[in-house]
N, C-alpha and C. Protein backbone atom coordinates (compact mmCIF):
# COMPACT_ATOMS: atom_id res chain seq x y z
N UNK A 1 75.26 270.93 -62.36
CA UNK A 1 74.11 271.12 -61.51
C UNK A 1 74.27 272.42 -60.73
N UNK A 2 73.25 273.11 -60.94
CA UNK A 2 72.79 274.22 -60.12
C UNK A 2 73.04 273.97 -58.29
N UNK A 3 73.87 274.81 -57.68
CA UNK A 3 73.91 274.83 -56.28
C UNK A 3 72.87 275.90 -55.83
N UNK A 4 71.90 275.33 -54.89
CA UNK A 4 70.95 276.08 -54.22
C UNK A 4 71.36 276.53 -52.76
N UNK A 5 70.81 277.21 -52.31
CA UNK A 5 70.90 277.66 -51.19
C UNK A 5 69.70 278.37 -50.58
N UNK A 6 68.67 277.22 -49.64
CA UNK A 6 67.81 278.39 -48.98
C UNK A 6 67.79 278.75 -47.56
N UNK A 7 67.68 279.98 -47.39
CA UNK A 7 67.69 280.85 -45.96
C UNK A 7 66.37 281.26 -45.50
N UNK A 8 65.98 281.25 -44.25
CA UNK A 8 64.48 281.68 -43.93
C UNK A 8 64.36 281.95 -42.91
N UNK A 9 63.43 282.81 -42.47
CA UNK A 9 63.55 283.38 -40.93
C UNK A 9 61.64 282.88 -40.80
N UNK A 10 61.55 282.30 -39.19
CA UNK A 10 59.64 282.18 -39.36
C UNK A 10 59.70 282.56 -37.83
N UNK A 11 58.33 282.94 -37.69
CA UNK A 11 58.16 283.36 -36.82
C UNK A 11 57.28 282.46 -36.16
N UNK A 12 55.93 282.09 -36.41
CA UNK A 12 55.24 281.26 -36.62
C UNK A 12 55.46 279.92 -37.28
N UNK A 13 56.00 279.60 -38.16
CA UNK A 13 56.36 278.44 -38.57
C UNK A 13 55.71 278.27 -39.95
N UNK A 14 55.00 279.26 -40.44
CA UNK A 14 54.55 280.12 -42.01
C UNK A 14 55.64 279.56 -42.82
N UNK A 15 56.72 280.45 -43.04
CA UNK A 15 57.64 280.42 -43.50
C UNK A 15 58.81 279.44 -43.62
N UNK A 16 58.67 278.92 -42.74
CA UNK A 16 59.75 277.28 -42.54
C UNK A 16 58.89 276.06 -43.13
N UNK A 17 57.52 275.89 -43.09
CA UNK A 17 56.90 274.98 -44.19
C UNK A 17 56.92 275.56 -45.00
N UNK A 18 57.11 276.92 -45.68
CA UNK A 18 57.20 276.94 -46.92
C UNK A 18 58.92 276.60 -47.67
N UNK A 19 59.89 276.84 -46.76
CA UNK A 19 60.97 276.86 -47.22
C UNK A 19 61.03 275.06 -47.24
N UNK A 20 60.71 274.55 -46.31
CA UNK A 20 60.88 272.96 -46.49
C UNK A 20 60.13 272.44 -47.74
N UNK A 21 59.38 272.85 -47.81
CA UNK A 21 58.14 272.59 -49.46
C UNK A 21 59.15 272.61 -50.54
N UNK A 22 59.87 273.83 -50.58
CA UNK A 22 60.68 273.97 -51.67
C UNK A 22 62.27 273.33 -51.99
N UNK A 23 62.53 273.08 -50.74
CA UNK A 23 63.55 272.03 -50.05
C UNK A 23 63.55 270.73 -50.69
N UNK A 24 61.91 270.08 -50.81
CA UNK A 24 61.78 269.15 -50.73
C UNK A 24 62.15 268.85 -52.43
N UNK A 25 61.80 269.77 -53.04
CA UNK A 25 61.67 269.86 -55.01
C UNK A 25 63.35 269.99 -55.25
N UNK A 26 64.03 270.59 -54.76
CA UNK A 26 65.83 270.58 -54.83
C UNK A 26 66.25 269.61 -54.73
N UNK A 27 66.10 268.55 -53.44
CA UNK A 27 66.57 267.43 -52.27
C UNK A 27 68.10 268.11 -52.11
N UNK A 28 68.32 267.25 -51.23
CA UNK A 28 69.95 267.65 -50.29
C UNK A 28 71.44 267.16 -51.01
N UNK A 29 71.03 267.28 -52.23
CA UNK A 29 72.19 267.08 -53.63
C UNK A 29 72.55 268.36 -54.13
N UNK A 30 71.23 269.00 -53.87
CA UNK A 30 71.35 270.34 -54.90
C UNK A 30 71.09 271.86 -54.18
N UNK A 31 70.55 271.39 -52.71
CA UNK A 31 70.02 272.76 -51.80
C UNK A 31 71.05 272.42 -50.82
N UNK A 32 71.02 273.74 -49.90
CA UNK A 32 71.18 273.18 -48.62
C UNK A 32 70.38 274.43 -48.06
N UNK A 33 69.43 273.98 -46.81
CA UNK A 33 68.92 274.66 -46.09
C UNK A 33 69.12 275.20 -44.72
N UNK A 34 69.01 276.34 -44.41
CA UNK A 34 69.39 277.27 -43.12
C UNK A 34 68.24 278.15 -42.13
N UNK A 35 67.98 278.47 -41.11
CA UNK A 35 67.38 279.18 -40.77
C UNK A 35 68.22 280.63 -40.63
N UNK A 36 67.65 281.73 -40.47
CA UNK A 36 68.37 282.87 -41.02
C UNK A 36 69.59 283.11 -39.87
N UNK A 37 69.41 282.58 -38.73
CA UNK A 37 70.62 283.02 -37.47
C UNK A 37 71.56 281.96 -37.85
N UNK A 38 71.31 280.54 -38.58
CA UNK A 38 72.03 279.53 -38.56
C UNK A 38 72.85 279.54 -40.60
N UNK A 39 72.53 280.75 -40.71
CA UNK A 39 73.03 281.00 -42.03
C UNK A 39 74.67 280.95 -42.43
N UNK A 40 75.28 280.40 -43.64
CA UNK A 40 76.61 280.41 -44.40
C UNK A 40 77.13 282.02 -43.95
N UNK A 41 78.56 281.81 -43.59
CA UNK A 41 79.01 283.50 -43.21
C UNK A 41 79.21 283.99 -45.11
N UNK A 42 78.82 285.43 -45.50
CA UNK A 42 79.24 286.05 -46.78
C UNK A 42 80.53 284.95 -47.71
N UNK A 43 81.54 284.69 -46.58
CA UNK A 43 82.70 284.57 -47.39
C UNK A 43 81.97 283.23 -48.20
N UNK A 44 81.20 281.95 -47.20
CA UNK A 44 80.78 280.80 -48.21
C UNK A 44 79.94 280.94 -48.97
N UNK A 45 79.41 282.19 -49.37
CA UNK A 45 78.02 282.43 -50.46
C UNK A 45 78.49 281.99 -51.79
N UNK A 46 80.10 282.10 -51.84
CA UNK A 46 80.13 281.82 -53.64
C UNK A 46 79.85 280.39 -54.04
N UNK A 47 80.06 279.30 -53.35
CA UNK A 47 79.93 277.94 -53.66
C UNK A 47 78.18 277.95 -54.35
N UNK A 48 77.31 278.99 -53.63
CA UNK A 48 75.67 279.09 -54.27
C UNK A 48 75.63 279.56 -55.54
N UNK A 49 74.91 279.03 -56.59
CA UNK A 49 74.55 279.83 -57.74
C UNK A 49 73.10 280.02 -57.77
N UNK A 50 72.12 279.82 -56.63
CA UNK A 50 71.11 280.38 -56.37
C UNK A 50 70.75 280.54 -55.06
N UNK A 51 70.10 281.85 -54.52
CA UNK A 51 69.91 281.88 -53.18
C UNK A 51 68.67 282.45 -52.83
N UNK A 52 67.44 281.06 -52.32
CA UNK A 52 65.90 281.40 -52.19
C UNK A 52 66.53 281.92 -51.04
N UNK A 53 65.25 283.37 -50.28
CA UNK A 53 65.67 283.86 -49.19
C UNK A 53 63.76 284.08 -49.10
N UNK A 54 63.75 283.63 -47.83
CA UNK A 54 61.89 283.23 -47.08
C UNK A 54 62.21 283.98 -46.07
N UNK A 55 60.96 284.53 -45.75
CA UNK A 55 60.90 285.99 -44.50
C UNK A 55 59.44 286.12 -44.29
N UNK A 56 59.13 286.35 -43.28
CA UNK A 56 57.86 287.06 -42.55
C UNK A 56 57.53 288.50 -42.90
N UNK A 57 56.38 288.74 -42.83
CA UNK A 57 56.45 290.21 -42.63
C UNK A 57 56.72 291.13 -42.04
N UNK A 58 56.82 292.09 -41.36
CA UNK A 58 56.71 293.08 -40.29
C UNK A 58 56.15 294.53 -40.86
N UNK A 59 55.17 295.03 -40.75
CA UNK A 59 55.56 296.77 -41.18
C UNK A 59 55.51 296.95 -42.49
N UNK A 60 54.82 295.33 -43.33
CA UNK A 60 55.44 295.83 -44.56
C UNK A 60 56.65 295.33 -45.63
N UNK A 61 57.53 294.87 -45.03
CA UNK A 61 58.84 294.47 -44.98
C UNK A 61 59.34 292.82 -44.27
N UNK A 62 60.62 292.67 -44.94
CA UNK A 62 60.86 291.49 -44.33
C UNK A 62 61.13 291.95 -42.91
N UNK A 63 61.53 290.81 -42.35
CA UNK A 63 61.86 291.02 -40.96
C UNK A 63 63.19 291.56 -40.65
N UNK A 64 63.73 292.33 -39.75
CA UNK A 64 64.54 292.72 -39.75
C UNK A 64 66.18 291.77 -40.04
N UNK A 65 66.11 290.60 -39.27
CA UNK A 65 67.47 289.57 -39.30
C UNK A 65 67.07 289.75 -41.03
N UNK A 66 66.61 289.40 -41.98
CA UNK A 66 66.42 288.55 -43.12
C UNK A 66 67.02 290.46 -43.92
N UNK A 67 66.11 291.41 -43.45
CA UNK A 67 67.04 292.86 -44.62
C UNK A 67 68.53 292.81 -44.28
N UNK A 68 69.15 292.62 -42.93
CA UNK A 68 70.46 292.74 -42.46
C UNK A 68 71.29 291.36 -43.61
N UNK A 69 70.54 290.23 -43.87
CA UNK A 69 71.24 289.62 -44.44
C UNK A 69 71.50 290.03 -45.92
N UNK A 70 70.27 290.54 -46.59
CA UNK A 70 69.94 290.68 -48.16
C UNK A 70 70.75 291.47 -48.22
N UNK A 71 71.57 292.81 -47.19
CA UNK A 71 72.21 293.41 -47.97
C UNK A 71 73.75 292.95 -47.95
N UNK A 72 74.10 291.89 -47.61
CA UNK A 72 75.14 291.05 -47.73
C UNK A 72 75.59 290.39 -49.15
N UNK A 73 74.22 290.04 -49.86
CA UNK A 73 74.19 289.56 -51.28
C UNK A 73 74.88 290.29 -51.98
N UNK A 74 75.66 289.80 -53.14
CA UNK A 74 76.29 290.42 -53.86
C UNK A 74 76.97 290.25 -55.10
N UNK A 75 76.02 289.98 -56.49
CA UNK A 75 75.93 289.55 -57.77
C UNK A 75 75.65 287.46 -57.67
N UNK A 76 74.55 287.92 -56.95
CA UNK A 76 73.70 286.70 -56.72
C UNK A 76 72.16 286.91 -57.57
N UNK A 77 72.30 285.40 -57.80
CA UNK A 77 70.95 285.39 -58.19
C UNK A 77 70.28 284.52 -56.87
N UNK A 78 68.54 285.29 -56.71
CA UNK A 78 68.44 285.30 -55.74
C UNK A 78 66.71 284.86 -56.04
N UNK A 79 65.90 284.17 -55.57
CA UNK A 79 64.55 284.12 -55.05
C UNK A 79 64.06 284.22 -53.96
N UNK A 80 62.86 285.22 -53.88
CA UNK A 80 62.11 286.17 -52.84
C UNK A 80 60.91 284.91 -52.33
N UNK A 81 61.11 284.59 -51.27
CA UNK A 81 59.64 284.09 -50.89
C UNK A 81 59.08 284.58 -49.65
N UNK A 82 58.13 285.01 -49.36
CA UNK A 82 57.27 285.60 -47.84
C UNK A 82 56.05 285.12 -47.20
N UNK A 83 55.64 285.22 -46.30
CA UNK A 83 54.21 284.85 -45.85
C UNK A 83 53.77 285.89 -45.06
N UNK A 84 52.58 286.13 -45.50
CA UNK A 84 52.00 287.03 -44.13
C UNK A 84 50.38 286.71 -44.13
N UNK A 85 49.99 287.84 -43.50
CA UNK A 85 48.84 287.51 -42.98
C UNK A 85 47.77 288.25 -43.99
N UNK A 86 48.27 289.07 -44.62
CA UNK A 86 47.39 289.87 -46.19
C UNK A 86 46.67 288.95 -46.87
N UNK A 87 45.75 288.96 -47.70
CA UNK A 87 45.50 288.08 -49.09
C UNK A 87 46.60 288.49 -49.63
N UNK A 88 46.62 287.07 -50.46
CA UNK A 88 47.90 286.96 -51.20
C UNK A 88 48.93 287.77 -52.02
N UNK A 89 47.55 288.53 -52.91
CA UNK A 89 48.01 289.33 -54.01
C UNK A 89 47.48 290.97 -53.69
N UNK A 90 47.64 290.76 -52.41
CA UNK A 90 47.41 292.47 -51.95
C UNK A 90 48.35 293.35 -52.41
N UNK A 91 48.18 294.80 -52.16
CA UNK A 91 49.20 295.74 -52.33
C UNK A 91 50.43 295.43 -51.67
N UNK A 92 50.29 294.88 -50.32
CA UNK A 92 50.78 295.23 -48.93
C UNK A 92 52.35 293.88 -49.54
N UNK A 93 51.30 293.10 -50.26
CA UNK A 93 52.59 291.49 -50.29
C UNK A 93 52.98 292.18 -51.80
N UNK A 94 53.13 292.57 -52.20
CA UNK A 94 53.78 293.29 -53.50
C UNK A 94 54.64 294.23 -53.10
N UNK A 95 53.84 295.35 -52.19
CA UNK A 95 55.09 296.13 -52.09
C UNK A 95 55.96 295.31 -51.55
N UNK A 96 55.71 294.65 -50.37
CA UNK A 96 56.69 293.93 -49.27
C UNK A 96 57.63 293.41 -50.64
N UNK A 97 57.58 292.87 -51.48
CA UNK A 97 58.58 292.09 -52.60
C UNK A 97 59.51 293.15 -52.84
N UNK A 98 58.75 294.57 -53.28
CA UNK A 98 60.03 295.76 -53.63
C UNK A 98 60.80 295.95 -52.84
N UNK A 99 60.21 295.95 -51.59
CA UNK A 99 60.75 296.57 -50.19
C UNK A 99 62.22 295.26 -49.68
N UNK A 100 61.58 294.18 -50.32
CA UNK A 100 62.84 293.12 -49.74
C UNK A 100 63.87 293.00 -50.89
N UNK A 101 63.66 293.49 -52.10
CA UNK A 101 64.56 293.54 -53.16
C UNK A 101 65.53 294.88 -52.68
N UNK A 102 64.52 295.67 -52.23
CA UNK A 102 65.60 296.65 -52.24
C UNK A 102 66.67 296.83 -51.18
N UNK A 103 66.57 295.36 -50.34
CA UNK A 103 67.46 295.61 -49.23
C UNK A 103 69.14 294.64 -50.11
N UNK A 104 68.66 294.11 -50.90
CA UNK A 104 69.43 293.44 -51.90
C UNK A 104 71.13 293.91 -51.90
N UNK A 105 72.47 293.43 -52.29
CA UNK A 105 73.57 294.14 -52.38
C UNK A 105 73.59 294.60 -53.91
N UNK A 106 74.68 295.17 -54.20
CA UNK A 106 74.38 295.25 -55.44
C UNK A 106 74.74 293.80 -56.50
N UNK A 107 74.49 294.10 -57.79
CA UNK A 107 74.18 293.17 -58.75
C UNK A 107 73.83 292.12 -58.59
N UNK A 108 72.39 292.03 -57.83
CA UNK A 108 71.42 290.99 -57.66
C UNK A 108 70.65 290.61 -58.38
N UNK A 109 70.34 289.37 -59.30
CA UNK A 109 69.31 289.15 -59.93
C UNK A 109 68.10 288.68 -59.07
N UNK A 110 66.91 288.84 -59.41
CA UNK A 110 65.79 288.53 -58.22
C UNK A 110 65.31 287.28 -59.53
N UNK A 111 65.20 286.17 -59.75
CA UNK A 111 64.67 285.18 -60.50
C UNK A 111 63.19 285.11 -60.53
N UNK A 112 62.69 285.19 -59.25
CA UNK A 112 61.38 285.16 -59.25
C UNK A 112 61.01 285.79 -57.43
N UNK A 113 59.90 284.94 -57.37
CA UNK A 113 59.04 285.66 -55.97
C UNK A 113 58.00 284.94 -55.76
N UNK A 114 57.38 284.20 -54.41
CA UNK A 114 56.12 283.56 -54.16
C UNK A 114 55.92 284.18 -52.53
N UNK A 115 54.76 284.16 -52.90
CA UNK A 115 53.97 284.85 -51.79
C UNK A 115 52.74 283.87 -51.18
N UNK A 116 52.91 283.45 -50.01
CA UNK A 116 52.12 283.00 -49.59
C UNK A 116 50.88 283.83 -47.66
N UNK A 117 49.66 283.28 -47.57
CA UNK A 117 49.37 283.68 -46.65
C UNK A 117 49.30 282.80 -45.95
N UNK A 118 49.58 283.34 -44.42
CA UNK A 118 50.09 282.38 -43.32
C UNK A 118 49.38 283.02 -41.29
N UNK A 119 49.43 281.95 -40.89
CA UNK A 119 48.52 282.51 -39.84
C UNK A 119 49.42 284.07 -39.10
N UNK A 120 48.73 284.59 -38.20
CA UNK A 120 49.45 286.00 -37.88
C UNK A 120 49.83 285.16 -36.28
N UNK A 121 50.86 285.75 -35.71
CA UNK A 121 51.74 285.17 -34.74
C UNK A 121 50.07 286.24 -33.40
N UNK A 122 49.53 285.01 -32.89
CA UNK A 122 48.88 285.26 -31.78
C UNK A 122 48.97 286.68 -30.97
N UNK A 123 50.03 286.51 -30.46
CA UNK A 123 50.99 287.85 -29.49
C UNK A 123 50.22 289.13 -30.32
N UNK A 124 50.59 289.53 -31.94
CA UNK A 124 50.33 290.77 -32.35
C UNK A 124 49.34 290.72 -32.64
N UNK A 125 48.13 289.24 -32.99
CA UNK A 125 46.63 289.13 -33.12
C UNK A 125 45.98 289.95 -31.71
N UNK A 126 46.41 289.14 -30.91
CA UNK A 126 45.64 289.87 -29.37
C UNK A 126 45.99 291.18 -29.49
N UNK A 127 46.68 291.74 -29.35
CA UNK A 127 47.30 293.54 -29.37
C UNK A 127 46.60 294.03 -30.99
N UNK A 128 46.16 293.31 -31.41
CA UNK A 128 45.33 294.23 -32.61
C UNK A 128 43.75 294.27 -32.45
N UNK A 129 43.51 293.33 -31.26
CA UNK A 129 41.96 293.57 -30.94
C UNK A 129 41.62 294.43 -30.10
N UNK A 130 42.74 295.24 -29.46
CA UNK A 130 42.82 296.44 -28.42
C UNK A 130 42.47 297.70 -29.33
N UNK A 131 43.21 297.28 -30.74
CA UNK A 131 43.10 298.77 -31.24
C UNK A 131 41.76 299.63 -31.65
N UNK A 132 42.37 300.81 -31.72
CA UNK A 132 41.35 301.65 -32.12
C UNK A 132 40.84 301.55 -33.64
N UNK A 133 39.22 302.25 -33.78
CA UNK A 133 38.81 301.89 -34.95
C UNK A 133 39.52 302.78 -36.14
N UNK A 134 40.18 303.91 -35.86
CA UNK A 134 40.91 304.44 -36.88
C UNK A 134 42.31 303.65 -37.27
N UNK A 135 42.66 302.53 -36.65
CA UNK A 135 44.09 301.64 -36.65
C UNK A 135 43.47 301.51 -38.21
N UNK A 136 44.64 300.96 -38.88
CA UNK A 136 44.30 300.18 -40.00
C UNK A 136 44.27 298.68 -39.69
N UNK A 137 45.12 298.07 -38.67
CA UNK A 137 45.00 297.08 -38.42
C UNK A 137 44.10 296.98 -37.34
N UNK A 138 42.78 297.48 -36.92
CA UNK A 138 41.89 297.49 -35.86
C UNK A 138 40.94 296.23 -36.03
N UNK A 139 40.31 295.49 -35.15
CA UNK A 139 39.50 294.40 -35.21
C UNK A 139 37.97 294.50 -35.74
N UNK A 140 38.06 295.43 -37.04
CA UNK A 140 36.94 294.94 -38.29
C UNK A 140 36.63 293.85 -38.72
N UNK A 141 35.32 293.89 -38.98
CA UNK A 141 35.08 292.82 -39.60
C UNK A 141 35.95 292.40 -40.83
N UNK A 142 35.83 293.31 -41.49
CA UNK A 142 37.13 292.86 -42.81
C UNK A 142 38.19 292.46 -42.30
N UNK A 143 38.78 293.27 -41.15
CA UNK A 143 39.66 292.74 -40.90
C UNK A 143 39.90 290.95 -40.18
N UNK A 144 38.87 290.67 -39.16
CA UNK A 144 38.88 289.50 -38.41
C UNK A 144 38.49 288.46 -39.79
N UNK A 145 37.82 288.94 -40.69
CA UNK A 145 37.59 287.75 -41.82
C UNK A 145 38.48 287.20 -42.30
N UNK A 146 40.03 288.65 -42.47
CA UNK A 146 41.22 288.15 -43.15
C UNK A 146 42.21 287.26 -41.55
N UNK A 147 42.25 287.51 -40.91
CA UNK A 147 42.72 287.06 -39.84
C UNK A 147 42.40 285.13 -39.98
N UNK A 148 41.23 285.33 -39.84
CA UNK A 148 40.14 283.62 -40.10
C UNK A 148 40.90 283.05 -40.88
N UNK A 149 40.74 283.15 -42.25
CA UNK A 149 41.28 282.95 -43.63
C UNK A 149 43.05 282.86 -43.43
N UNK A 150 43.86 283.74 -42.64
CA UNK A 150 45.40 283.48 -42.94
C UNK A 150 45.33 281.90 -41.87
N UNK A 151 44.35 282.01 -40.88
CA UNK A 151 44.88 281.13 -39.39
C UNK A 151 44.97 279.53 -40.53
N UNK A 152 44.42 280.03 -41.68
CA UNK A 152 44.02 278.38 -42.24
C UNK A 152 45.18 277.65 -42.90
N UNK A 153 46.42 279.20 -42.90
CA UNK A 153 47.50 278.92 -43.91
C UNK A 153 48.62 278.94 -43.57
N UNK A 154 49.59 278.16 -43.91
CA UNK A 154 50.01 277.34 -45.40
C UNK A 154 49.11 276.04 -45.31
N UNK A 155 48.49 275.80 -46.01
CA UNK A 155 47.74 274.70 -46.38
C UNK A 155 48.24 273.94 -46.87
N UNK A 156 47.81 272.84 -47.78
CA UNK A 156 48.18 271.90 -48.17
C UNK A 156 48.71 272.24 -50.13
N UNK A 157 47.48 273.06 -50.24
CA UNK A 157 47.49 273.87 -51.97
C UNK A 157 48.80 274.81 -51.69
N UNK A 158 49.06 275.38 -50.76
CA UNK A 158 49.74 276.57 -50.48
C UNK A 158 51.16 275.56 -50.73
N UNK A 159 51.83 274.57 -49.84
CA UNK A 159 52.70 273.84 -49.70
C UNK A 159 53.23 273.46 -51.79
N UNK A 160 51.81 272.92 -52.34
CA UNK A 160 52.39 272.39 -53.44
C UNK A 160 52.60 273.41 -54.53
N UNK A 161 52.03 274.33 -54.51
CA UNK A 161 52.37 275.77 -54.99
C UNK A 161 53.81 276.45 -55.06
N UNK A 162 54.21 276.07 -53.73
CA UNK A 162 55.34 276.18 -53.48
C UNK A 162 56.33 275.69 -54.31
N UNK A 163 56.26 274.23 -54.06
CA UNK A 163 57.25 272.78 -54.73
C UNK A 163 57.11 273.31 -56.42
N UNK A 164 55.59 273.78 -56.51
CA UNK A 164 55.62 274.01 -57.90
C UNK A 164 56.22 275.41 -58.69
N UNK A 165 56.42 276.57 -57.96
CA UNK A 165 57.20 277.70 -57.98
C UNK A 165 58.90 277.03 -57.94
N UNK A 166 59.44 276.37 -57.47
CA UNK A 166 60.85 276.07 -57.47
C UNK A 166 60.75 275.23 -58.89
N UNK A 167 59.94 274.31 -59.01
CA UNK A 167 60.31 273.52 -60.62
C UNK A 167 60.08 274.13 -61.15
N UNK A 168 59.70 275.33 -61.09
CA UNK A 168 59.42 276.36 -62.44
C UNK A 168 60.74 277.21 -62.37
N UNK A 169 60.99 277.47 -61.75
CA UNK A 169 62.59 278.19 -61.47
C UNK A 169 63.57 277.92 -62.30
N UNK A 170 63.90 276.42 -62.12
CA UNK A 170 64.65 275.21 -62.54
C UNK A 170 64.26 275.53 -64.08
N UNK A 171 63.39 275.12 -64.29
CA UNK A 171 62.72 274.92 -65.83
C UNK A 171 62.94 276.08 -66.65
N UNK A 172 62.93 277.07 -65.87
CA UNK A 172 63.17 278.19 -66.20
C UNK A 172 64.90 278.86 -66.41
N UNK A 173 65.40 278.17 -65.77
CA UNK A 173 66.92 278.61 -65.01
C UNK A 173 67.44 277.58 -66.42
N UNK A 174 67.07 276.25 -66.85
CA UNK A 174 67.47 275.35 -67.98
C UNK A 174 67.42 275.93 -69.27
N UNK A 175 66.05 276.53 -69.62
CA UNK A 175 65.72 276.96 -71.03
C UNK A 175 66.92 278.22 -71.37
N UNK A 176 66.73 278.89 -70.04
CA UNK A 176 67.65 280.76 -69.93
C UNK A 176 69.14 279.77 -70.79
N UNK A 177 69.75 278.86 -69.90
CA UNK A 177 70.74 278.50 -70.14
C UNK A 177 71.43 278.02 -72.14
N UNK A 178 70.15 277.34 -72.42
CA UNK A 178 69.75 276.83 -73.44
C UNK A 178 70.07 277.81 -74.59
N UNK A 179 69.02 278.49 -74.55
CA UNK A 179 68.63 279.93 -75.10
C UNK A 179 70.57 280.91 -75.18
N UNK A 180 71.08 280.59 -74.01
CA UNK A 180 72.15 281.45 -73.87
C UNK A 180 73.21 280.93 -74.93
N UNK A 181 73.21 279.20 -74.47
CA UNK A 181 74.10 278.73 -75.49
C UNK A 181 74.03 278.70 -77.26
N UNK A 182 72.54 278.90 -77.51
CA UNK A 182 72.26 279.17 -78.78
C UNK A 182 72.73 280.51 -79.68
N UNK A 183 72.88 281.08 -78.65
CA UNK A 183 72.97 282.44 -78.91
C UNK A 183 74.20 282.89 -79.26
N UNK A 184 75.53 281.93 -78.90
CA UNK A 184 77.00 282.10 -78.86
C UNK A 184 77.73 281.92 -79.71
């Protein structure tokens, strides 16, 4: 059996229902779960042969605690999960995936990646209705529509999406194995 390991930093609490979602598809035989300050020191990473790592956005990017950890990894295989406040399949949550791979150590496999949208932490909502109309993040209509739309998320679809991204992992992580032994 596959040893899991997931780590997650939330700000809002986005990101910690999503890491528990996926928690829940492992159970506590095969995961063990952490918040990112309450994380395994480097030396216990080898007992993992997979390590989901869940992060917020900032700027673009994971959050700062969660890059300080990724570049700790080191010939891990690893799954990317994030939430922010973008539509889902924006530029912004794509790049953010390169941008958190690349904080990676070396010989990291990235297995996969789920992206979810999640409400925006109040504090930087209010300070974005101050801004000016040249902000990119300024209080447009496009913009307050996407704001509306994240406050609704992780939902309930969002949650099983989740559960259903980790059994695909698995399913995926079995056949690779399969496939490997055929091959020998």
């Amino acid at each position: 059996m596959q040893k899991w390991l997931i780590v997650y930093s939330s700000n809002t609490g986005n990101t910690e229902q999503i890491a528990k979602a996926m928690f829940q598809v492992l159970g506590s035989e095969a995961a063990d779960i952490y918040l990112i300050k309450e994380a395994p020191a480097v030396e216990q990473l080898p007992q993992y042969d997979i390590i989901a790592v869940g992060y917020w956005l900032t700027r673009g990017a994971p959050d700062k605690a969660v890059q300080q950890w990724l570049h700790n990894l080191s010939g891990k295989r690893v799954v990317l999960f994030q939430t922010h406040g973008t539509d889902k399949y924006s530029e912004h949550s794509v790049t953010a995936f390169a941008r958190a791979a690349s904080c990676l150590g070396d010989n990291c496999e990235v297995l996969g990646t789920f992206g979810c949208q999640g409400r925006i932490n109040p504090v930087l909502l209010n300070k974005r209705l101050t801004l000016s109309a040249d902000d990119p993040h300024a209080p447009t209509e496009r913009n307050k529509k996407r704001w509306a739309m994240a406050a609704q998320h992780p939902d309930t679809t969002d949650l099983a999406e989740a559960r259903q991204f980790i059994a695909a992992i698995q399913r995926k992580l079995i056949l690779r194995e399969k496939y490997q032994n055929t091959q020998q």
